[in-house]
Protein backbone atom coordinates (compact mmCIF):
# COMPACT_ATOMS: atom_id res chain seq x y z
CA UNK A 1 -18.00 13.51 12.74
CA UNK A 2 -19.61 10.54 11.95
CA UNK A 3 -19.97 11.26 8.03
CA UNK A 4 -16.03 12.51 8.03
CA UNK A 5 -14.81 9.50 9.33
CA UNK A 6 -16.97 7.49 6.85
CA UNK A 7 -16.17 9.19 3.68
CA UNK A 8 -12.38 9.28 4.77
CA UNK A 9 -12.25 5.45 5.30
CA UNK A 10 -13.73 4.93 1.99
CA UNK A 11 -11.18 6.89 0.38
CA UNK A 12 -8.21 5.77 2.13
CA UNK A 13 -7.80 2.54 1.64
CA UNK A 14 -7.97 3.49 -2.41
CA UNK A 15 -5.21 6.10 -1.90
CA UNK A 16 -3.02 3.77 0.27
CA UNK A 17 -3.23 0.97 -2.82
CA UNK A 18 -2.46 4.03 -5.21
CA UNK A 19 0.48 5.42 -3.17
CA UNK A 20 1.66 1.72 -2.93
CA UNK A 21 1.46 1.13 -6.83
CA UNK A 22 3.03 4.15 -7.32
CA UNK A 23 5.89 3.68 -5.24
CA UNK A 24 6.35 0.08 -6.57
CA UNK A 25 6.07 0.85 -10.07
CA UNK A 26 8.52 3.69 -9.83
CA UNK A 27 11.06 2.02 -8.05
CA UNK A 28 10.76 -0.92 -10.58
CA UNK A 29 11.35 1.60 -13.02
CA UNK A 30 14.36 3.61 -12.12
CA UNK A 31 16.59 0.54 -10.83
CA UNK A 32 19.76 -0.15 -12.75
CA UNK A 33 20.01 -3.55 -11.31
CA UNK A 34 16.95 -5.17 -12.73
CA UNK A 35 16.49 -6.96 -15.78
CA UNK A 36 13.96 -6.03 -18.51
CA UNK A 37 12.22 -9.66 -17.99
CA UNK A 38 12.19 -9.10 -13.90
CA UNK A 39 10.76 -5.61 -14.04
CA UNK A 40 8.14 -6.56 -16.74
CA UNK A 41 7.30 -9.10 -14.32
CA UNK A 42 6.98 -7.35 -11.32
CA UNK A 43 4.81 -5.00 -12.89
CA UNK A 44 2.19 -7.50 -14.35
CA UNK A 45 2.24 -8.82 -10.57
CA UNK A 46 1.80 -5.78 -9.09
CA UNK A 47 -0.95 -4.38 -11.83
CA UNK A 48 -3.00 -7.73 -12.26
CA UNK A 49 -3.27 -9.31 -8.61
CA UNK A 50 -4.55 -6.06 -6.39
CA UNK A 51 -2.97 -5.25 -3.04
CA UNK A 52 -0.71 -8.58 -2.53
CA UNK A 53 1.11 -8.37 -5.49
CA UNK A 54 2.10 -4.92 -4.34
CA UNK A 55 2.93 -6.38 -0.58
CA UNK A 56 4.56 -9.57 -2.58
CA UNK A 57 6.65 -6.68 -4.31
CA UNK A 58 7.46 -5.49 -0.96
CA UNK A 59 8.47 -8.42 0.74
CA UNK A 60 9.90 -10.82 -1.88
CA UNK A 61 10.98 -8.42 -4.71
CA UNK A 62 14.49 -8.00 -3.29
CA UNK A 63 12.92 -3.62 -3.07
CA UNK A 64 16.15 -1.23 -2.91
CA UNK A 65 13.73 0.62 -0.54
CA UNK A 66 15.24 -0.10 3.23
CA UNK A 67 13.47 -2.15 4.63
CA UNK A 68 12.24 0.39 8.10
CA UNK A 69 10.85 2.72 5.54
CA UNK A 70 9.15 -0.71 3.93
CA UNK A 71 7.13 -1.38 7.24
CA UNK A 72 6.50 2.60 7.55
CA UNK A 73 4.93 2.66 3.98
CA UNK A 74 3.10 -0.47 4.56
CA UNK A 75 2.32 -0.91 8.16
CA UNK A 76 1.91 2.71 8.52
CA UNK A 77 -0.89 2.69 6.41
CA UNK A 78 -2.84 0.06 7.42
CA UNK A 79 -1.99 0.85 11.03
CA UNK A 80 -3.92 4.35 10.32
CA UNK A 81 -6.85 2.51 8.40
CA UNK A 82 -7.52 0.62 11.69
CA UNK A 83 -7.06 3.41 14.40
CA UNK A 84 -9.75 5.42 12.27
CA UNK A 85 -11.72 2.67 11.55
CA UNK A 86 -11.91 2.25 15.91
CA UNK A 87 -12.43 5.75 16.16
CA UNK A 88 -15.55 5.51 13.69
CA UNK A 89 -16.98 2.43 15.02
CA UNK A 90 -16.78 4.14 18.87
CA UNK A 91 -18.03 7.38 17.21
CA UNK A 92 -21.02 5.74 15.36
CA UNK A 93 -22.20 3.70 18.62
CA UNK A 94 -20.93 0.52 17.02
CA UNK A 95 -18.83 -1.22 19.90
């Protein structure tokens, strides 16, 4: 159980960031109302400064995404990286 729960909180936290990026980049992409310049933008924020420039995408980038499914993407993510990360520590005989 112990080896599970550490090779799936290695792993998650790199697919969160690449479901993120994903999501960002292809919304960036395949909005009408945004300029060349702004999307170019965006995406050198979101590529070159890892994990806030995704959130700063998120929260400041004006996203067409609503913003409930925002905090699901998001929060929902990291919410699940620290319930497993409990369950590991309590599992392992850390706390």
């Amino acid at each position: 159980m112990q080896t599970f729960l550490s090779l799936y909180l290695y792993i998650l936290p790199i697919a969160l960031y690449a479901t993120w990026v994903g999501i960002g980049l292809w919304e960036i992409v395949t909005r009408p109302d945004m300029g060349r310049g702004a999307a170019l933008g965006w995406m050198a924020v979101i590529l070159l400064i890892p994990v806030l420039g995704i959130l700063a995408y998120y929260i400041a980038g004006k996203s067409a995404i609503p913003a409930w499914q925002r905090v699901t993407l998001v929060g929902g993510g990291v919410l699940a990286y620290v319930v497993l990360y409990a369950v590991g520590s309590l599992a392992g005989g850390v706390v």
